[in-house]
Protein backbone atom coordinates (compact mmCIF):
# COMPACT_ATOMS: atom_id res chain seq x y z
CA UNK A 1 -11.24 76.66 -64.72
CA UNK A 2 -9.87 79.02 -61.77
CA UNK A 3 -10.72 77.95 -58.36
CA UNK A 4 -13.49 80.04 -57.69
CA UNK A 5 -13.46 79.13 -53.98
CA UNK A 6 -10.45 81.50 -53.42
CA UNK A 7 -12.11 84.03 -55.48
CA UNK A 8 -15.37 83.86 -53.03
CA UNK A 9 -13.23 84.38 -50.37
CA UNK A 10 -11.50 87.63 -51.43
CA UNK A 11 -15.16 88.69 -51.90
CA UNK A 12 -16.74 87.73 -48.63
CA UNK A 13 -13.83 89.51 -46.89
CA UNK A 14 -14.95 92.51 -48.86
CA UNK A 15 -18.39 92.29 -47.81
CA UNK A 16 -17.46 92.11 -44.35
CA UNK A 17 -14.79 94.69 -44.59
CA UNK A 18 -17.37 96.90 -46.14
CA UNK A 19 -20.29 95.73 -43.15
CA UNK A 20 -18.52 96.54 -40.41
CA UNK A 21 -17.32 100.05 -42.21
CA UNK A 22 -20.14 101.64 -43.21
CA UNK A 23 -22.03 100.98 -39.79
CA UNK A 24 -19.16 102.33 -37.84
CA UNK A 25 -18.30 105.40 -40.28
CA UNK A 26 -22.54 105.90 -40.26
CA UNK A 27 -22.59 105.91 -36.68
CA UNK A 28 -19.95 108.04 -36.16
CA UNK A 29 -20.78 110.23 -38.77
CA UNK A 30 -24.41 111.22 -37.28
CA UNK A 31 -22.80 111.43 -33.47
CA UNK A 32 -20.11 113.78 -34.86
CA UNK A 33 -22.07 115.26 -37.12
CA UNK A 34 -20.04 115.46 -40.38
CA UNK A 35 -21.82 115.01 -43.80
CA UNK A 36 -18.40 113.63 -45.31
CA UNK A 37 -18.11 110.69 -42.94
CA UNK A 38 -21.92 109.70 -43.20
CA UNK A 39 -21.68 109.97 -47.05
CA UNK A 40 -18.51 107.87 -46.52
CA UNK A 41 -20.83 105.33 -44.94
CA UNK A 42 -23.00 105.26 -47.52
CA UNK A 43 -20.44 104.86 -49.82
CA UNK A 44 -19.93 101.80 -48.46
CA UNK A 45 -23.38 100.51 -48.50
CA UNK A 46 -22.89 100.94 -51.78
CA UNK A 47 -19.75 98.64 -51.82
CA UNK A 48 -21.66 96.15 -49.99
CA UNK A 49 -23.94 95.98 -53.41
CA UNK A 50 -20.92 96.03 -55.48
CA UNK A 51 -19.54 92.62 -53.32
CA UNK A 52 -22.60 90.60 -53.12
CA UNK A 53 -23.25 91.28 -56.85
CA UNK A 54 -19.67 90.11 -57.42
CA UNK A 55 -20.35 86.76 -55.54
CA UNK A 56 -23.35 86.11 -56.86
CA UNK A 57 -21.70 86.79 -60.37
CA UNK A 58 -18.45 84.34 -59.29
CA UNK A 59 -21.08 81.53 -58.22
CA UNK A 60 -23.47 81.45 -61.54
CA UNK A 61 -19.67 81.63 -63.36
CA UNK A 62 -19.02 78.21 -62.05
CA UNK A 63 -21.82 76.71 -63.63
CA UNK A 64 -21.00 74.20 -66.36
CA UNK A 65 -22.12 74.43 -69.85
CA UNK A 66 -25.30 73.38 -70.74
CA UNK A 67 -27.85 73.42 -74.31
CA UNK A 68 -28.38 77.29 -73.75
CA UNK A 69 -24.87 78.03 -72.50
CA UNK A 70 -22.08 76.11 -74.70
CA UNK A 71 -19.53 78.70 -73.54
CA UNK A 72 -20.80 78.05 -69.61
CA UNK A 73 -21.61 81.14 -67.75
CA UNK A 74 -18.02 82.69 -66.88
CA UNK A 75 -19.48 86.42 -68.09
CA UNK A 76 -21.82 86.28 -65.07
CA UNK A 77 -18.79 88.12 -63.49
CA UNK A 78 -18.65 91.08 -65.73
CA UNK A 79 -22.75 91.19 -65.94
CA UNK A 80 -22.60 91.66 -61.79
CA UNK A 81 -20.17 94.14 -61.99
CA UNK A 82 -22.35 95.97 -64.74
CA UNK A 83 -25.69 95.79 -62.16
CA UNK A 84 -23.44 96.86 -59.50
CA UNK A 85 -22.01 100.24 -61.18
CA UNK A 86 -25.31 101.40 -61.82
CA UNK A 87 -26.67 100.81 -57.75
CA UNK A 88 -23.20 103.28 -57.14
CA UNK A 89 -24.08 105.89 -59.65
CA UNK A 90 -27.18 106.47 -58.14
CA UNK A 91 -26.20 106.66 -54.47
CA UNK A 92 -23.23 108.83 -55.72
CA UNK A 93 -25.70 110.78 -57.53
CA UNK A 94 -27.89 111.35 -54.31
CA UNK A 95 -24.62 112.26 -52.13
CA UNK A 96 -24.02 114.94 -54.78
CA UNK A 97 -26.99 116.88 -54.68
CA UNK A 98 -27.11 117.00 -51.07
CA UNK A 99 -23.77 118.40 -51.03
CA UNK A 100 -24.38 120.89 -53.40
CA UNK A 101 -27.42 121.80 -51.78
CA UNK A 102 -25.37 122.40 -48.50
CA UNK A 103 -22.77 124.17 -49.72
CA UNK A 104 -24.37 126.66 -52.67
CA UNK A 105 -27.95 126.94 -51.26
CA UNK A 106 -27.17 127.73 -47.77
CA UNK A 107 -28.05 125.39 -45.90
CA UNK A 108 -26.54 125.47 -42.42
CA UNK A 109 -23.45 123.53 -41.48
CA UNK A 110 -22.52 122.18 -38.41
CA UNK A 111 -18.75 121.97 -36.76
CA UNK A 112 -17.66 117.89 -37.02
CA UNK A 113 -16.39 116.46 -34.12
CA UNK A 114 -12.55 115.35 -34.65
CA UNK A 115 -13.39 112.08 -33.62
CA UNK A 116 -15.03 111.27 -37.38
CA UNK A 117 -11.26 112.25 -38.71
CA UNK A 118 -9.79 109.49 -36.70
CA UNK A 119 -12.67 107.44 -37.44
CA UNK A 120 -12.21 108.03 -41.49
CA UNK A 121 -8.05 107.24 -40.88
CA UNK A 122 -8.73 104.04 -39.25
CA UNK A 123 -11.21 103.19 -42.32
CA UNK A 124 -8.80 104.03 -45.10
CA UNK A 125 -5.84 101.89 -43.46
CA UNK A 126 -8.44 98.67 -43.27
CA UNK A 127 -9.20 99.73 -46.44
CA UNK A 128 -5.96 99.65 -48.01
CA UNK A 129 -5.30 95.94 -46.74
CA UNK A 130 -8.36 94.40 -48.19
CA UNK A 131 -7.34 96.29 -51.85
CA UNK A 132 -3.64 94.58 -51.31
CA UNK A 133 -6.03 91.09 -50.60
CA UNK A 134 -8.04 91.68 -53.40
CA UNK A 135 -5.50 92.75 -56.12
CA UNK A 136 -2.93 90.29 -55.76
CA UNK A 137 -5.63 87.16 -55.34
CA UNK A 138 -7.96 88.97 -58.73
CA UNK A 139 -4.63 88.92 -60.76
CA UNK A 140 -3.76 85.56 -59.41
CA UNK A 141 -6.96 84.16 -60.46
CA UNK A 142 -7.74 86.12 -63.29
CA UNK A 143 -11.14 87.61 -62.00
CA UNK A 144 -12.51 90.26 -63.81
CA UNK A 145 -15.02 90.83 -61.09
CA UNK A 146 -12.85 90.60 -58.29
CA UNK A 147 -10.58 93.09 -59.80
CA UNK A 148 -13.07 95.75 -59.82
CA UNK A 149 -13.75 94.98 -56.31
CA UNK A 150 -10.25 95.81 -55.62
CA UNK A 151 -10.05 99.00 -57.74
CA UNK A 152 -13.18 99.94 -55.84
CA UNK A 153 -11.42 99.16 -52.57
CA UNK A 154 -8.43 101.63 -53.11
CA UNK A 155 -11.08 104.00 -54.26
CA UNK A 156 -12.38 104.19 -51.04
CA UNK A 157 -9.04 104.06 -49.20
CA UNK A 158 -8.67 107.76 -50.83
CA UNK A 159 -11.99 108.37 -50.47
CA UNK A 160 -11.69 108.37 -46.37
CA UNK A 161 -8.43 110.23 -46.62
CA UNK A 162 -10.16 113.05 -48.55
CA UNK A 163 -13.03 112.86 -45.87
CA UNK A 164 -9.88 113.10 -43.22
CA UNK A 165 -8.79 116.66 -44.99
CA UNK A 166 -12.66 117.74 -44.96
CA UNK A 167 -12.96 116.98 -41.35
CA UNK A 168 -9.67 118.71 -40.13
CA UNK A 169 -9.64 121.37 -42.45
CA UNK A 170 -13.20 122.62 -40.58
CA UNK A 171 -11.46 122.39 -37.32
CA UNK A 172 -9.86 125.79 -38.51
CA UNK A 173 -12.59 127.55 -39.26
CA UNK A 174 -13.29 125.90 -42.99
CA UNK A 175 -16.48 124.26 -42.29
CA UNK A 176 -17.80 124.11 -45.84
CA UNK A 177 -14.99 121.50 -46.44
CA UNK A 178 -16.99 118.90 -44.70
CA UNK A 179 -19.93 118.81 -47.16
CA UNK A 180 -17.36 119.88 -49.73
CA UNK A 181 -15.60 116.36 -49.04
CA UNK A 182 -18.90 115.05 -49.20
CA UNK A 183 -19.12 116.15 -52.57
CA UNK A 184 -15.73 114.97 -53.13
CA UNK A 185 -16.74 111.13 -52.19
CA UNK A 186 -20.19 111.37 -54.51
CA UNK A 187 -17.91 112.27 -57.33
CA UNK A 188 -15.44 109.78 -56.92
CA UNK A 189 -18.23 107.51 -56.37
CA UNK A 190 -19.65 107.95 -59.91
CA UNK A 191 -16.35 107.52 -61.31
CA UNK A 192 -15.48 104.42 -59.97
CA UNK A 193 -18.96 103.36 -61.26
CA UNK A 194 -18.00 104.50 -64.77
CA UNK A 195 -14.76 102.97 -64.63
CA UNK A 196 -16.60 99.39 -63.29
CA UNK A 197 -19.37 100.06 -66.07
CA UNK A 198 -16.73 100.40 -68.76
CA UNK A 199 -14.76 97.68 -67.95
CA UNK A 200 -18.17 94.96 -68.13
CA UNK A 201 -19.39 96.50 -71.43
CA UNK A 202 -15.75 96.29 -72.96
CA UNK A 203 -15.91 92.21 -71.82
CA UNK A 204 -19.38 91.81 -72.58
CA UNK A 205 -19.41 92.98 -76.08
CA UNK A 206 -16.28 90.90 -76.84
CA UNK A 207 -14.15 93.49 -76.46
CA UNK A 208 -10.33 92.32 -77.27
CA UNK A 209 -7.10 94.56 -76.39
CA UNK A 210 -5.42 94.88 -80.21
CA UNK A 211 -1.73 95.03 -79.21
CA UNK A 212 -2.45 91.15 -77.18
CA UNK A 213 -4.04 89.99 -80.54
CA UNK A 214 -0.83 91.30 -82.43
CA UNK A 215 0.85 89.04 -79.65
CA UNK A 216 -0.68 86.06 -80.58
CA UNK A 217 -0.24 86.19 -84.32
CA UNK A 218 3.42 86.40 -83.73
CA UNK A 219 3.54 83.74 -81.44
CA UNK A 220 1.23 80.98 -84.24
CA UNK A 221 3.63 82.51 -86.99
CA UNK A 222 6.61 81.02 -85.20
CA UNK A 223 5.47 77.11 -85.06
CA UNK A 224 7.01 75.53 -86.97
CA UNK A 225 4.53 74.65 -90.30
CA UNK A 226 2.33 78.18 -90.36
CA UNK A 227 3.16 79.84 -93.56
CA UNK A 228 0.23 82.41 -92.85
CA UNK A 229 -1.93 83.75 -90.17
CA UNK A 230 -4.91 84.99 -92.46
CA UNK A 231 -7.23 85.83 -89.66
CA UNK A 232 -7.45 85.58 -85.71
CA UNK A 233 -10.38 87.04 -83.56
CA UNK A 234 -10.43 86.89 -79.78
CA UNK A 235 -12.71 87.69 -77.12
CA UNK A 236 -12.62 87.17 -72.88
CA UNK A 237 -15.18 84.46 -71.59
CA UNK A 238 -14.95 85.94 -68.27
CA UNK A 239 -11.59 84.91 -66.71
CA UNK A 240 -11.08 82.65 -69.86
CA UNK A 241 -9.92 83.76 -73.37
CA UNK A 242 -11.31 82.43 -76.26
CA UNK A 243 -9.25 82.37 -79.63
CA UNK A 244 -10.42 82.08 -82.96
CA UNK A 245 -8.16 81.40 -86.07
CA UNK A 246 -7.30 80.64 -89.89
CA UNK A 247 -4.00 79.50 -90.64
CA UNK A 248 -2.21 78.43 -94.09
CA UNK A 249 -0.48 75.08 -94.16
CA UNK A 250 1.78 73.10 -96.39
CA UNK A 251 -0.66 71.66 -98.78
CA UNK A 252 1.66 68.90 -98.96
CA UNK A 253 1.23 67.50 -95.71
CA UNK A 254 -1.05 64.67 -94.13
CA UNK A 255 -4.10 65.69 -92.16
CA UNK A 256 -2.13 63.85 -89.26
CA UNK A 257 0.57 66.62 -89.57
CA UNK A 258 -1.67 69.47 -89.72
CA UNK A 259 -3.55 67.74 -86.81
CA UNK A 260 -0.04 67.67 -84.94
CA UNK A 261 0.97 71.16 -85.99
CA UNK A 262 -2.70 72.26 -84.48
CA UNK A 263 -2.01 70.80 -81.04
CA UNK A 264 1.09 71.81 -80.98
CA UNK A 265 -0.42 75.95 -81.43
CA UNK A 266 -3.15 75.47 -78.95
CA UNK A 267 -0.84 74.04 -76.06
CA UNK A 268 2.09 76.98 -76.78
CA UNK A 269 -0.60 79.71 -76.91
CA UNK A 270 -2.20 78.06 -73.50
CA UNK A 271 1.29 78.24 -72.33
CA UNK A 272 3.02 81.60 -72.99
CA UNK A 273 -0.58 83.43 -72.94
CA UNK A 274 -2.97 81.29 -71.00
CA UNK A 275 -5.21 81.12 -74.15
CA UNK A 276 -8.21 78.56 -72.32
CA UNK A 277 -9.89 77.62 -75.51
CA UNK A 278 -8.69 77.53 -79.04
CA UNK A 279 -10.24 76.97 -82.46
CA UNK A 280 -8.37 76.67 -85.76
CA UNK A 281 -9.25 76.71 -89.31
CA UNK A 282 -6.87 75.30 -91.68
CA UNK A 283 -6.27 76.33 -95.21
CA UNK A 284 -3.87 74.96 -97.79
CA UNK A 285 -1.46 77.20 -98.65
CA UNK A 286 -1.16 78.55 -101.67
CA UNK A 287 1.61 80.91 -102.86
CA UNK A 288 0.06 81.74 -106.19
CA UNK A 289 -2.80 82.81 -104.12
CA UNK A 290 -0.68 84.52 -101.52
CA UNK A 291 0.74 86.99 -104.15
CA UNK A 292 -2.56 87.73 -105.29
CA UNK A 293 -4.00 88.63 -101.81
CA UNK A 294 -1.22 90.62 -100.86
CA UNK A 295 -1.37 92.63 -104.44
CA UNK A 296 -5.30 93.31 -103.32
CA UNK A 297 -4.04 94.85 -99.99
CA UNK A 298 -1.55 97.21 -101.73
C-alpha cells in the first residue's frame, strides 16, 4: 500500500494554499470591488471542500480490510472526490447566475480597482506551484484523489489569469469584462466539477481503460507455459489494480508447475504494470477444444 502520509501532505498544503487564497482574493475583491476576484474567492472556498473531502477520503483509504470490506476501503478516494464535485457545481452554479444577472439584466457595474489584478497574478503563480506539488507527488503515489486536486489546482491557476484579463480589460473602459470573467470562473468551475465527477464514477463502477487490459494479455501470453488467455477483467481499487484471469495450461503438467507458472504471472504483471492484486483461474488446455472455440467466434 502507498504511503498515504505523503499523500496527506500534498493535500494539507492544498488546503492551506486554498485558506489563505480565498480570504485574501475575498478581501480584496470587496475593497476593490470586482465581481471576478470575489467569485475567484469563492472559487476557492470551494477548493477548500474539494481538499478536506480528499483527506478525509485518503484517511478512511488506509483502513485495513475487515468482514464488510475484503477489498479494504482504497475507493474512499474516488467517493470524496465524487461528494466534492457536486459542493463545486453548485457554487459554480450560483457564480453563474449572478453574472448573468449583471451583465444581461442591467444591473450596475462598478470600475475594479487595479489592485485585485495584481492580487489575482500573485494567486495564479502560488497556484501554479502547489499544481507542480500535487501532480508530480499524485503520479508518484498513484492517488486518484490527489490527482484531481491537482487538475483542480491548474484550473484555478487559469482561472485567476482570466480574472487578471477581466480586471485590466475594464481599466479601458470594458467594465462588463469584470462580471464577464466572473462568468468565466463559474463556468470553468462546473467543468472542473464534471471532469472530477467523471473521473470517480469511471473508478467507482469498475471502470477499466481497454487498450491497458490489451496490455496485460500480451504480457501473461508471453510466460513461458500460457497457451491461452481465455478471459481477463480488471478494475482500480483506488490507487490499487485488481486483475482477474483464466488461463489455459499444459494439461500435462503437475499442479506444482502450474502453481510455479502462476507466481511467476502475478510477480511480472506486479512488475512491468504494478498490478497490486492478482487472481488466476487455471484451465487445462485443450487443443481439440481450442479449434472448436475459435470456429464459434468466426
Amino acid at each position: 500500500m502507498k504511503n498515504t502520509g505523503n499523500v496527506e501532505f500534498g493535500a494539507w498544503i492544498s488546503i492551506a494554499a486554498y485558506v489563505s487564497l480565498s480570504i485574501f482574493k475575498l478581501i480584496i475583491g470587496y475593497l476593490a470591488d470586482s465581481k471576478a476576484l470575489t467569485a475567484d474567492g469563492l472559487n476557492n472556498s470551494t477548493d477548500i471542500f474539494l481538499s478536506v473531502a480528499i483527506l478525509i477520503g485518503i484517511r478512511i483509504s488506509k483502513k485495513p480490510p475487515d468482514a464488510n470490506h475484503t477489498y479494504g476501503h482504497t475507493k474512499a478516494e474516488s467517493i470524496a472526490s465524487l461528494v466534492a464535485s457536486f459542493l463545486m457545481v453548485s457554487v459554480g452554479l450560483n457564480i453563474i447566475l449572478k453574472s448573468f444577472r449583471q451583465i444581461f439584466l442591467g444591473s450596475e457595474i462598478a470600475m475594479p480597482d487595479t489592485i485585485a489584478a495584481w492580487t489575482a497574478v500573485l494567486c495564479a503563480v502560488v497556484m501554479y506551484f502547489v499544481y507542480r506539488y500535487n501532480y508530480r507527488l499524485a503520479l508518484k503515489m498513484k492517488s486518484s484523489a490527489l490527482l484531481s486536486a491537482a487538475k483542480d489546482n491548474l484550473s484555478d491557476a487559469w482561472v485567476s489569469i482570466g480574472v487578471t484579463v477581466g480586471i485590466i480589460g475594464a481599466q479601458f473602459g470594458l467594465i462588463w469584462l469584470d462580471p464577464l470573467a466572473a462568468l468565466v470562473v463559474g463556468i470553468l468551475i462546473c467543468k472542473t466539477a464534471w471532469t472530477i465527477f467523471q473521473d470517480s464514477t469511471h473508478v467507482l463502477t469498475d471502470g477499466f481503460d481497454e487498450e491497458e487490459l490489451t496490455q496485460y494479455i500480451k504480457t501473461v501470453m508471453q510466460i513461458k507455459g500460457v497457451r491461452v488467455v481465455e478471459s481477463m477483467k480488471a478494475r482500480n481499487q483506488g490507487s490499487e489494480i485488481f486483475v482477474d484471469a483464466v488461463i489455459h495450461i499444459d494439461p500435462d503438467i503437475s499442479i506444482i508447475q502450474g502453481h510455479h507458472i502462476c507466481d511467476k504471472i502475478e510477480r511480472i504483471m506486479r512488475e512491468k504494470h504494478e498490478v497490486s492484486n492478482m487472481h488466476i483461474h487455471i484451465e487445462p488446455y485443450m487443443e481439440q477444444l481450442e479449434v472448436k472455440r475459435e470456429s464459434r467466434i468466426r
